[in-house]
N, C-alpha and C. Protein backbone atom coordinates (compact mmCIF):
# COMPACT_ATOMS: atom_id res chain seq x y z
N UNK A 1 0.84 -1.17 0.00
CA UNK A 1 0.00 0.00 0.00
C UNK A 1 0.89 1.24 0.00
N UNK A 2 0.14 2.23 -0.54
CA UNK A 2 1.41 3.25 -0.65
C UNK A 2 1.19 4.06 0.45
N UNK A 3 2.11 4.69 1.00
CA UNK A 3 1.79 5.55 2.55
C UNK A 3 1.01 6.37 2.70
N UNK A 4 1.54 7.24 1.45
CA UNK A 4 1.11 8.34 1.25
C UNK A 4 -0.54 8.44 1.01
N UNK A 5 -0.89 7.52 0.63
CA UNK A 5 -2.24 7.31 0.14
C UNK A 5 -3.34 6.68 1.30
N UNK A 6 -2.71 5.96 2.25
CA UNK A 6 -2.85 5.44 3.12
C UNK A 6 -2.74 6.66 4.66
N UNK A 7 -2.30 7.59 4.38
CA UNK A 7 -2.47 8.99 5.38
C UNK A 7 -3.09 9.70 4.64
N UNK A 8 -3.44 9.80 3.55
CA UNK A 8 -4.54 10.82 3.01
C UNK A 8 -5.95 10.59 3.43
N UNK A 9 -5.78 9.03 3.10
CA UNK A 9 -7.37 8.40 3.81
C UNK A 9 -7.60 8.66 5.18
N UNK A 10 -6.49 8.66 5.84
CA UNK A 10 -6.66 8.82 7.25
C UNK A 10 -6.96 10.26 8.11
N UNK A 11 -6.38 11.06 6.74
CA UNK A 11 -6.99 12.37 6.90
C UNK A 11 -8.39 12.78 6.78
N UNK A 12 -8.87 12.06 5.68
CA UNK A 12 -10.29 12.38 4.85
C UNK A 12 -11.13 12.00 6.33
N UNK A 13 -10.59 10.35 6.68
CA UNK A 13 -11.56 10.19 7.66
C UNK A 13 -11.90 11.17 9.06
N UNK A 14 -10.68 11.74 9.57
CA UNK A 14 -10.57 12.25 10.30
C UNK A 14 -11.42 13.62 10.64
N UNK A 15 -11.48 14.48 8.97
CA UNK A 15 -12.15 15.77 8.60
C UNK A 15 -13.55 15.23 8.50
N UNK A 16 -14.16 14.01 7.91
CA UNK A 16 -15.41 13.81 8.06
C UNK A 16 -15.55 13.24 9.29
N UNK A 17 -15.11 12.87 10.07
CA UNK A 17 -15.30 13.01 11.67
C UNK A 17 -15.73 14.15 12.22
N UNK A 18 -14.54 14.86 12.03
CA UNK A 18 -14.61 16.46 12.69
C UNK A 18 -16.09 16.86 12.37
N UNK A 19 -16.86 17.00 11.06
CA UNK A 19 -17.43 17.90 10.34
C UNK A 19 -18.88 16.86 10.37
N UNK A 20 -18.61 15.41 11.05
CA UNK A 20 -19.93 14.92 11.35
C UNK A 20 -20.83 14.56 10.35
N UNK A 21 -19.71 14.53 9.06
CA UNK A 21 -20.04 13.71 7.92
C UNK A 21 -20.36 12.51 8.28
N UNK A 22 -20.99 12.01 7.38
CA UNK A 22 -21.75 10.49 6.61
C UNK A 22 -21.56 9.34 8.45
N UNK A 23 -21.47 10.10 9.42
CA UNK A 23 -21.19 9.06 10.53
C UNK A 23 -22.61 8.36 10.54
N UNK A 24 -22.88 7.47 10.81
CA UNK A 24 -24.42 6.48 10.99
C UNK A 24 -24.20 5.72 12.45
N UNK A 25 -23.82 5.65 13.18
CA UNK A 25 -23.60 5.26 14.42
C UNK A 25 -23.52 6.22 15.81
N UNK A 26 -24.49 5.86 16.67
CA UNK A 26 -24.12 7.02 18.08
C UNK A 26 -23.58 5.93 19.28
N UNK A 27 -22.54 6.07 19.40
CA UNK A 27 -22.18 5.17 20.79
C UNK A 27 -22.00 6.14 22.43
N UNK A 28 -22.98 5.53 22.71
CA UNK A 28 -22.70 6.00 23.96
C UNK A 28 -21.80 5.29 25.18
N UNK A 29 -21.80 6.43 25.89
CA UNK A 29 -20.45 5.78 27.40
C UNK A 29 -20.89 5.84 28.38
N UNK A 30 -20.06 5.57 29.34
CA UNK A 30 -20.53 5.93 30.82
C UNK A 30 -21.04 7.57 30.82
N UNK A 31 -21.79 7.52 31.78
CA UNK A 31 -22.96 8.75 32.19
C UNK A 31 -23.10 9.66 31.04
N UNK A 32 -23.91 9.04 29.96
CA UNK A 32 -24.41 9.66 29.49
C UNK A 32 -23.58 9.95 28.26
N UNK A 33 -22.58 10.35 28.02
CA UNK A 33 -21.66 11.23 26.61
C UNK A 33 -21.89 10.43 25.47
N UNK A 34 -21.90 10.80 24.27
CA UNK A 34 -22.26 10.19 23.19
C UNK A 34 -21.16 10.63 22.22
N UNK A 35 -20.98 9.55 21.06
CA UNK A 35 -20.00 10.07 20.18
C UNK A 35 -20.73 9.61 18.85
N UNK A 36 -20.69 10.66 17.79
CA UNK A 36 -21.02 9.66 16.50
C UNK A 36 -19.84 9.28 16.09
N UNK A 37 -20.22 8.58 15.20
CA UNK A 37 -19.36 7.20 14.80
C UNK A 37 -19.48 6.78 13.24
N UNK A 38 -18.08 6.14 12.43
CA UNK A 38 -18.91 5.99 11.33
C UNK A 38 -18.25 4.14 11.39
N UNK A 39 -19.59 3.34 11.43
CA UNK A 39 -19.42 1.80 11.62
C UNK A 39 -18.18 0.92 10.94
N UNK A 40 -18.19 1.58 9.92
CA UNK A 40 -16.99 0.66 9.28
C UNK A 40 -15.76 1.49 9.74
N UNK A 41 -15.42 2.29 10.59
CA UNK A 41 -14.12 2.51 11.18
C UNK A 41 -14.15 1.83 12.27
N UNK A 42 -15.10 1.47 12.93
CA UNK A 42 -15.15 1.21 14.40
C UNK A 42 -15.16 -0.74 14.01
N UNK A 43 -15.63 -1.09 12.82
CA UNK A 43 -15.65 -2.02 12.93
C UNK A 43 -14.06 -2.55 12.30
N UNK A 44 -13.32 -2.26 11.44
CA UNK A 44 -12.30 -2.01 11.03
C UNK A 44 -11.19 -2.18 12.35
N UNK A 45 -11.37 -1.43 13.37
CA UNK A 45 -10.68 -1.45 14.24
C UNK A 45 -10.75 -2.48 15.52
N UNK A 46 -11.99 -2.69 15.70
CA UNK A 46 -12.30 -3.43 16.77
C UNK A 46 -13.21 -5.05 16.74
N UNK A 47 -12.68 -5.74 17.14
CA UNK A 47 -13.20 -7.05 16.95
C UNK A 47 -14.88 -6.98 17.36
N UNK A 48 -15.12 -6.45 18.41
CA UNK A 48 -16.27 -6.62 19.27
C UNK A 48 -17.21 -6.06 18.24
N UNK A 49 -16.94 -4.78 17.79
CA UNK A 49 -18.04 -4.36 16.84
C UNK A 49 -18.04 -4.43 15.67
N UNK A 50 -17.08 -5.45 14.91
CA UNK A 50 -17.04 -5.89 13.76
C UNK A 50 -18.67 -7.03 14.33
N UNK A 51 -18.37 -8.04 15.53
CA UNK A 51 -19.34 -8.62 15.64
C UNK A 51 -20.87 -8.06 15.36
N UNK A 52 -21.03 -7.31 16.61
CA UNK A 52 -22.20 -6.40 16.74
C UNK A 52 -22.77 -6.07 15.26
N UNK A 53 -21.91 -5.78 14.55
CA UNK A 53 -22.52 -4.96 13.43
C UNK A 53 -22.36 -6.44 12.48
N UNK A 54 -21.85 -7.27 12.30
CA UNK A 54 -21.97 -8.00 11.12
C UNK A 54 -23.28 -9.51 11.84
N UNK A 55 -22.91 -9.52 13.01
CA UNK A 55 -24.29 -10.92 13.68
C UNK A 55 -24.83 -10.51 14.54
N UNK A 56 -24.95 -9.01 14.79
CA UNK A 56 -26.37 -8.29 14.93
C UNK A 56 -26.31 -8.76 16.35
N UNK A 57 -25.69 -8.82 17.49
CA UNK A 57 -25.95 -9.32 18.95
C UNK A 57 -24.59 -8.72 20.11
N UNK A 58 -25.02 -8.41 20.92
CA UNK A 58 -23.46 -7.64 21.88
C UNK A 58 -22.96 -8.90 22.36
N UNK A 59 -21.24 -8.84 22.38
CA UNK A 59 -20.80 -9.62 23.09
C UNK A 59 -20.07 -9.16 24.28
N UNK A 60 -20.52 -9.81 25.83
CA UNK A 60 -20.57 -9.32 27.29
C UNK A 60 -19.74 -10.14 28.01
């Protein structure tokens, strides 16, 4: 993969973060705080909600 191309994406994602682009996910935390979210980063990154989101059930 080329780097460069591979930190551009990481930029794009970052600015449509900021700017609360195309996110489709609200996760909430302890007491209350909420973050949007966009699913295929979160699932990308994390095993648990690759689950959640691909067989539809929390794992506890």
């Amino acid at each position: 993969m080329d780097p460069f191309h591979a930190c551009s994406s990481l930029k794009q994602l970052k600015t449509m973060y900021d700017e609360g682009q195309l996110t489709d996910i609200i996760v909430e935390v302890d007491h209350g705080k909420t973050f949007s979210c966009h699913r295929n980063v979160l699932a990308a990154i994390s095993p648990y909600f690759r689950c959640v989101f691909i067989l539809g059930f929390h794992l506890y």
